[in-house]
C-alpha atoms as a PDB file:
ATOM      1  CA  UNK A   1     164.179  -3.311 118.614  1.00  0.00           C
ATOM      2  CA  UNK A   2     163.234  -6.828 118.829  1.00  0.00           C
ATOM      3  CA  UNK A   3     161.350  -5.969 122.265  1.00  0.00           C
ATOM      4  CA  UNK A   4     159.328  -3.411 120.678  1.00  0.00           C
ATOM      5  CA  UNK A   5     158.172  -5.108 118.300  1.00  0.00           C
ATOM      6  CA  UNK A   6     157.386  -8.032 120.381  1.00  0.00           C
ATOM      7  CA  UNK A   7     155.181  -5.041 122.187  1.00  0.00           C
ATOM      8  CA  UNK A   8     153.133  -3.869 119.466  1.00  0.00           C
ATOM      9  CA  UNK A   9     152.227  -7.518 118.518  1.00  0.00           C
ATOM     10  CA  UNK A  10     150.970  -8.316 121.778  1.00  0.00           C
ATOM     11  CA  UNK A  11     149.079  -4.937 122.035  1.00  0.00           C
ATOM     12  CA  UNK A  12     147.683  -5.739 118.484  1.00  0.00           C
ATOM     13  CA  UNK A  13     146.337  -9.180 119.501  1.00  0.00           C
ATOM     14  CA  UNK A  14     145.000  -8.082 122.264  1.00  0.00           C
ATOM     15  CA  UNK A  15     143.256  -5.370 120.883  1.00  0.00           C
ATOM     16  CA  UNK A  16     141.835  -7.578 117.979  1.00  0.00           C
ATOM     17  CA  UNK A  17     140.587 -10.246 120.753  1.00  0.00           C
ATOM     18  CA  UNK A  18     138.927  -7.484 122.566  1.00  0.00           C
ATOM     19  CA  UNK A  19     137.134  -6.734 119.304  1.00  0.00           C
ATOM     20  CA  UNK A  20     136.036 -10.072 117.815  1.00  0.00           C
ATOM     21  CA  UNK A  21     138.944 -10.468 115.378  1.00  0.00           C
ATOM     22  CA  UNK A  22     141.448 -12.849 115.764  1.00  0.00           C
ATOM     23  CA  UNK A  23     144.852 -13.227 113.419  1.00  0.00           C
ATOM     24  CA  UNK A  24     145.440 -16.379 111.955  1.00  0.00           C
ATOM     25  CA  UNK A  25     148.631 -16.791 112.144  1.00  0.00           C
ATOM     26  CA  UNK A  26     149.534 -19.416 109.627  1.00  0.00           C
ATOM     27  CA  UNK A  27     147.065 -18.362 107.419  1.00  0.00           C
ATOM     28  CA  UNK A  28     148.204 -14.414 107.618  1.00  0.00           C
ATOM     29  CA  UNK A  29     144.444 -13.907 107.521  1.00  0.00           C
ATOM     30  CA  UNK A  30     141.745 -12.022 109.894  1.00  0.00           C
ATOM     31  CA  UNK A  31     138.785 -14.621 110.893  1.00  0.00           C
ATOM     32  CA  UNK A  32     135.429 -13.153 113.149  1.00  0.00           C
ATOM     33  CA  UNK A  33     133.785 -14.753 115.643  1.00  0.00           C
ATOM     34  CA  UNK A  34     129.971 -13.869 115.511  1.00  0.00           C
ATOM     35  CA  UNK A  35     127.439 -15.885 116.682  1.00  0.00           C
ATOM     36  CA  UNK A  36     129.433 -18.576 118.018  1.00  0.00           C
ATOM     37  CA  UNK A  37     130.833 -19.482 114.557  1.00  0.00           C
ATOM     38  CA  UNK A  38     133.990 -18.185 113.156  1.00  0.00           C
ATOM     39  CA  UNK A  39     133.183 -16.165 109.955  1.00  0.00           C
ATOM     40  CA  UNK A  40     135.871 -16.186 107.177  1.00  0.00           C
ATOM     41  CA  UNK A  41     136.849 -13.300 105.785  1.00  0.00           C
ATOM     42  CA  UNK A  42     138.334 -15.052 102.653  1.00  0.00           C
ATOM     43  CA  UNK A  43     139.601 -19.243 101.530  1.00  0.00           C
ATOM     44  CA  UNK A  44     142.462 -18.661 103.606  1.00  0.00           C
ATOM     45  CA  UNK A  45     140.890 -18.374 107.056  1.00  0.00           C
ATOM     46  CA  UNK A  46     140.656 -22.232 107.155  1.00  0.00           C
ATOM     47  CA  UNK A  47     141.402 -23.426 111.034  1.00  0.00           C
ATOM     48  CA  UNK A  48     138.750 -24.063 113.405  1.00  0.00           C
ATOM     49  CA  UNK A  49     137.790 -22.220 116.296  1.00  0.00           C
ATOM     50  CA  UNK A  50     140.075 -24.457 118.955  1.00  0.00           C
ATOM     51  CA  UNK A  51     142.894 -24.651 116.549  1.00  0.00           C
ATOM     52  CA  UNK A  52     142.570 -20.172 116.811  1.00  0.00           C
ATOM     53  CA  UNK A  53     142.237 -20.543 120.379  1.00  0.00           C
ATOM     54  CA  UNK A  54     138.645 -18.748 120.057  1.00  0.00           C
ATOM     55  CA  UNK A  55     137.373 -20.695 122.840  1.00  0.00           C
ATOM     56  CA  UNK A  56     138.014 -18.146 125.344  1.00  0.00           C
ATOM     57  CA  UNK A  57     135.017 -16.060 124.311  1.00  0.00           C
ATOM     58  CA  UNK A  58     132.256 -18.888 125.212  1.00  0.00           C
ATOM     59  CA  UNK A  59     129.049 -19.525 123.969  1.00  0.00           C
ATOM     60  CA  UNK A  60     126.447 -16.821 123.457  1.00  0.00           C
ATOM     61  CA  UNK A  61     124.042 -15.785 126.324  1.00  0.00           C
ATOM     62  CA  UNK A  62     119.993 -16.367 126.043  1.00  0.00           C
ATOM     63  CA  UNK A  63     118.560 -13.432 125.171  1.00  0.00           C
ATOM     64  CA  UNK A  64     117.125 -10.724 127.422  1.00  0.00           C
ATOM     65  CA  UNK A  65     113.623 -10.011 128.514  1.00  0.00           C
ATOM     66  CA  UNK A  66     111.398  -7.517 126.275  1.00  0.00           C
ATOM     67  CA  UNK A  67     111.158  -3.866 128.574  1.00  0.00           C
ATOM     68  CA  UNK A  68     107.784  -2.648 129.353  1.00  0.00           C
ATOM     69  CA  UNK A  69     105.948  -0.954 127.004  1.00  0.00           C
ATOM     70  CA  UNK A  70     105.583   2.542 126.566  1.00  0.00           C
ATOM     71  CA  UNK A  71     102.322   4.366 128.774  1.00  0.00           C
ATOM     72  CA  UNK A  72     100.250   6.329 126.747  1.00  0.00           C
ATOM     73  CA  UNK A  73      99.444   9.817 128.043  1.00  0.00           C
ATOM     74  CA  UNK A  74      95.842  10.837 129.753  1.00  0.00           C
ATOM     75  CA  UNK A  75      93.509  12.248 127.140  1.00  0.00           C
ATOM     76  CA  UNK A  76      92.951  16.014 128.195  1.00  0.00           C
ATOM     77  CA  UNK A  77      89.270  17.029 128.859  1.00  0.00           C
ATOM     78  CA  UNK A  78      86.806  18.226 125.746  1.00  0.00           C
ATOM     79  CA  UNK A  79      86.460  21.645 125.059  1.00  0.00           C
ATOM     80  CA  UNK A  80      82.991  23.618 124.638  1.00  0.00           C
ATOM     81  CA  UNK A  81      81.349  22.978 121.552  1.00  0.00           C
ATOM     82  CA  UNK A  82      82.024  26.482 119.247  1.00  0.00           C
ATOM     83  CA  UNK A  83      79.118  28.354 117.920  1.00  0.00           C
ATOM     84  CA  UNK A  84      77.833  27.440 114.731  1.00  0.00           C
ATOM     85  CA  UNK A  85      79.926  28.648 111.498  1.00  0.00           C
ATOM     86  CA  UNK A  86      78.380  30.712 108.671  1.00  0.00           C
ATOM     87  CA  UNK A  87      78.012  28.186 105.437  1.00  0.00           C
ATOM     88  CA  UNK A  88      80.898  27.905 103.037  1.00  0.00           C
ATOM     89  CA  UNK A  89      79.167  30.084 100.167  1.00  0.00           C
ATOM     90  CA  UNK A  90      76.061  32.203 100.859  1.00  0.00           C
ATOM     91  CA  UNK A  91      76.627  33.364  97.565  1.00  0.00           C
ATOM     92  CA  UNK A  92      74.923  31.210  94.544  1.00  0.00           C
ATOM     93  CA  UNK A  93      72.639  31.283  91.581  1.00  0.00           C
ATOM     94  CA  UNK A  94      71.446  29.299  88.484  1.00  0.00           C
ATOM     95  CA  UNK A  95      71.046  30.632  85.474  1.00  0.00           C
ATOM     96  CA  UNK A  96      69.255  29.941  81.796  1.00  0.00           C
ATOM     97  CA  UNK A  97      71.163  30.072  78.923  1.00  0.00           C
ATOM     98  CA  UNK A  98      69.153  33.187  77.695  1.00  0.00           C
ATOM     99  CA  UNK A  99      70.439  35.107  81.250  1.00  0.00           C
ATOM    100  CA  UNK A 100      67.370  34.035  83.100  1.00  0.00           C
ATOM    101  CA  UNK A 101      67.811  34.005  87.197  1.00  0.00           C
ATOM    102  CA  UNK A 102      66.394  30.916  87.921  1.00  0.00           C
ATOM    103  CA  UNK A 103      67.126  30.453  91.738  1.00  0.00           C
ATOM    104  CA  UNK A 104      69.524  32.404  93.970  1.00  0.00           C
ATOM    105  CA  UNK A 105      71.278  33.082  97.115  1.00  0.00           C
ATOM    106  CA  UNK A 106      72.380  36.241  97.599  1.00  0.00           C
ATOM    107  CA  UNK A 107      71.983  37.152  93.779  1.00  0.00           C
ATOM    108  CA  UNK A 108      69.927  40.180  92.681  1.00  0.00           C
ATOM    109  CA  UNK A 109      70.061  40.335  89.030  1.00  0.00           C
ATOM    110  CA  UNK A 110      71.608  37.992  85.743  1.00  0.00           C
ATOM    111  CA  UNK A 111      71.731  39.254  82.187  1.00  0.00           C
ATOM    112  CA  UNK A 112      73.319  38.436  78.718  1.00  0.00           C
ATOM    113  CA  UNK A 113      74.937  40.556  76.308  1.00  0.00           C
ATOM    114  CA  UNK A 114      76.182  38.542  73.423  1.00  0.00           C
ATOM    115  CA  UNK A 115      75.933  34.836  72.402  1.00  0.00           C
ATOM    116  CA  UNK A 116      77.693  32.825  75.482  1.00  0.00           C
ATOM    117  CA  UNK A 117      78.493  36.335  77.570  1.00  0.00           C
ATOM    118  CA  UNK A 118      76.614  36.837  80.990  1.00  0.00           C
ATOM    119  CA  UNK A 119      76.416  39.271  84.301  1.00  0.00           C
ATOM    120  CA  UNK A 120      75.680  38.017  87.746  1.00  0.00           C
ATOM    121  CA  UNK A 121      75.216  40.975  89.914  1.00  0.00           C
ATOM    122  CA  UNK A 122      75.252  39.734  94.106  1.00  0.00           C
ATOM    123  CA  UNK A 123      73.905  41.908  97.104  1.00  0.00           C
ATOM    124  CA  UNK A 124      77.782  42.658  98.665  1.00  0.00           C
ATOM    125  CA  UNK A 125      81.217  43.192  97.063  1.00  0.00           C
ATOM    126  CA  UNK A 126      82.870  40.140  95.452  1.00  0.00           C
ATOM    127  CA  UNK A 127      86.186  41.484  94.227  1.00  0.00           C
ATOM    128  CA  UNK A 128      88.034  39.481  97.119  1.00  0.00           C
ATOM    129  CA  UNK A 129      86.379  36.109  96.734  1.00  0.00           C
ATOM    130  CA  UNK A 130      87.123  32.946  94.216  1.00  0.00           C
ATOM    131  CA  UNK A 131      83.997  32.325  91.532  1.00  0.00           C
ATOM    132  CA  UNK A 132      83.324  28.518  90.564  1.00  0.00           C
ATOM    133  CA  UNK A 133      81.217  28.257  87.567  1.00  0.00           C
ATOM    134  CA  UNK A 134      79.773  24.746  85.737  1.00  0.00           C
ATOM    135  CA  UNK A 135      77.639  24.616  82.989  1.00  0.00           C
ATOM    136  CA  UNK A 136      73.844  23.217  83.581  1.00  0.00           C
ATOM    137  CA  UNK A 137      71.079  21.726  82.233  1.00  0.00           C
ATOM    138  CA  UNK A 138      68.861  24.071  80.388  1.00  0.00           C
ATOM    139  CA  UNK A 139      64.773  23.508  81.151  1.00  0.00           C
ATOM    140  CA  UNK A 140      64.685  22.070  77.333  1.00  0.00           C
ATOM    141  CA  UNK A 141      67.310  19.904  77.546  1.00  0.00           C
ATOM    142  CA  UNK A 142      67.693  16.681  79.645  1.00  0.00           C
ATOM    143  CA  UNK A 143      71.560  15.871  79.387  1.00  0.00           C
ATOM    144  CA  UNK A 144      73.741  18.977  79.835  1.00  0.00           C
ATOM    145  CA  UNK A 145      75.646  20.434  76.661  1.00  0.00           C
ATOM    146  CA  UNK A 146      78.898  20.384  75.740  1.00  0.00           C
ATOM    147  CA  UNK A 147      81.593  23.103  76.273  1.00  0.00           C
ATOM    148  CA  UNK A 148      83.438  25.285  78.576  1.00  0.00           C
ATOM    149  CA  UNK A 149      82.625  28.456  81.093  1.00  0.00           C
ATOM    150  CA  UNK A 150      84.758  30.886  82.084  1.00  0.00           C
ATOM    151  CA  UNK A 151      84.542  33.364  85.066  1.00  0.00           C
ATOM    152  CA  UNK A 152      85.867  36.534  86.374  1.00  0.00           C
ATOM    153  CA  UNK A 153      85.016  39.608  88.535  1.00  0.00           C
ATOM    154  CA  UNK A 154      83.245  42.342  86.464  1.00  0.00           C
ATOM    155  CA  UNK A 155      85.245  45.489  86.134  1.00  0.00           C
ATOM    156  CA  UNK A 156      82.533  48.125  86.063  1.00  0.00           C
ATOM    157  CA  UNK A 157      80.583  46.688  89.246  1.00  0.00           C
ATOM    158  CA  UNK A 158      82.621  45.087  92.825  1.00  0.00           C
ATOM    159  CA  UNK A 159      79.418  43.106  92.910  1.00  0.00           C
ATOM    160  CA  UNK A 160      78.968  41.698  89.919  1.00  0.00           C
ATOM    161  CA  UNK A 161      80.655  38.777  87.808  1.00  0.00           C
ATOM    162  CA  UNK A 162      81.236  38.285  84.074  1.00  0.00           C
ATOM    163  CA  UNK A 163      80.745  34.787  82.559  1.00  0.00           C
ATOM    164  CA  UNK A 164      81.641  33.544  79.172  1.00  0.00           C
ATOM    165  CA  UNK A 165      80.512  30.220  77.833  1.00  0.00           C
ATOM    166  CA  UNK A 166      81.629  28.549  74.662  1.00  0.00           C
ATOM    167  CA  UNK A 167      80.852  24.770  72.785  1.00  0.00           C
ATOM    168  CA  UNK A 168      83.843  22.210  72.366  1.00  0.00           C
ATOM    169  CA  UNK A 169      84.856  24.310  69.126  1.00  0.00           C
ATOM    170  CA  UNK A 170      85.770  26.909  70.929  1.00  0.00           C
ATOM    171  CA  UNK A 171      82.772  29.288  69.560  1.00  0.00           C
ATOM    172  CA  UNK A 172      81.007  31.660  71.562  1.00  0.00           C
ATOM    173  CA  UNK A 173      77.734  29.456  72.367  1.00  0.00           C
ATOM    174  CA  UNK A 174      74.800  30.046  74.840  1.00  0.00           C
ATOM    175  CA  UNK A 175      74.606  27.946  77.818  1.00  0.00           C
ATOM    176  CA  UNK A 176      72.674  27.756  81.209  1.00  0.00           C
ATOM    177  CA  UNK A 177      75.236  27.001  84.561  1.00  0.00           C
ATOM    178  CA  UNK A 178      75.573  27.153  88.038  1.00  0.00           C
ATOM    179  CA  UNK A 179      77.812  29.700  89.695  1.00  0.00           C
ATOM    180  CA  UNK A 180      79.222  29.994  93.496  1.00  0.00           C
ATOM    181  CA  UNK A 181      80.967  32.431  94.946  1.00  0.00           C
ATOM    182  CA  UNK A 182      83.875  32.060  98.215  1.00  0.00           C
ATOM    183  CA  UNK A 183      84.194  35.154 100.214  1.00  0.00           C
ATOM    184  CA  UNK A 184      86.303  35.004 103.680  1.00  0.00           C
END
């Protein structure tokens, strides 16, 4: 039993000296060796690195040259220049507060109904694009008023578009604006 034991403790050092870690036996302790300097692993680990017979791992080595860097790929040749792109919005027009078409792209008609409600009618179908609407200066006024504009697609025409424009209150007010329209 005695030889087995004696065995496993041998293994065991060895395999902690192959590692770094060495046992100290008086101290009952585990002491690393990193960077040429024993590091304690508590108070206990007190005996220097002769006295743990750490002297067999010798001092470090300089350090190694820096690789090469890394080559950058060729660029790949320039494609032909594309044809020329139709313009983000063809579709445009400002309008007076009292429904007067002012100046247009692709707008045929504006009107108002009530105070602050308006109809933009366009030369195609706009059910499947996105209205953007901002209200504008009037030809009276030089600072633009205060409120709100609202805009959707008109139900009784595909090409026309239904605005509604109220003051800071929240009432039903009449304004002049800008609207664009996004088709794909």
């Amino acid at each position: 039993m005695q030889k087995v034991e004696w065995m496993v403790g041998i293994a065991v050092a060895a395999l902690l000296a192959t590692t770094g870690v060495v046992r100290d036996a008086g101290a009952a302790t585990l002491c690393t060796k990193k960077s040429g300097a024993v590091v304690r692993r508590d108070a206990t680990c007190k005996r220097s690195e002769t006295e743990m017979n750490l002297s067999e791992y010798g001092a470090t080595g300089p350090t190694g040259p820096t690789g090469p860097a890394a080559v950058d790929g060729l660029a790949g040749a320039t494609g032909p220049t594309g044809a020329t792109g139709a313009n983000a919005t063809g579709l445009w027009a400002v309008v007076e507060s009292d429904g007067t078409l002012v100046r247009s792209s692709g707008a045929t008609s504006s009107a108002t109904f009530l105070t602050g409600e308006y109809e933009v009618i366009f030369n195609r179908d706009v059910t499947g694009c996105s209205y953007l609407a901002q209200i504008g200066l009037t030809s009276t006024s030089g600072t633009p008023p205060q409120g709100e504009i609202g805009v959707v697609g008109r139900a009784t025409n595909p090409n026309g578009v239904f605005l509604q424009a109220r003051d800071s209150a929240g009432s039903a007010a009449a304004r002049a604006f800008h609207i664009a329209v996004f088709c794909p």
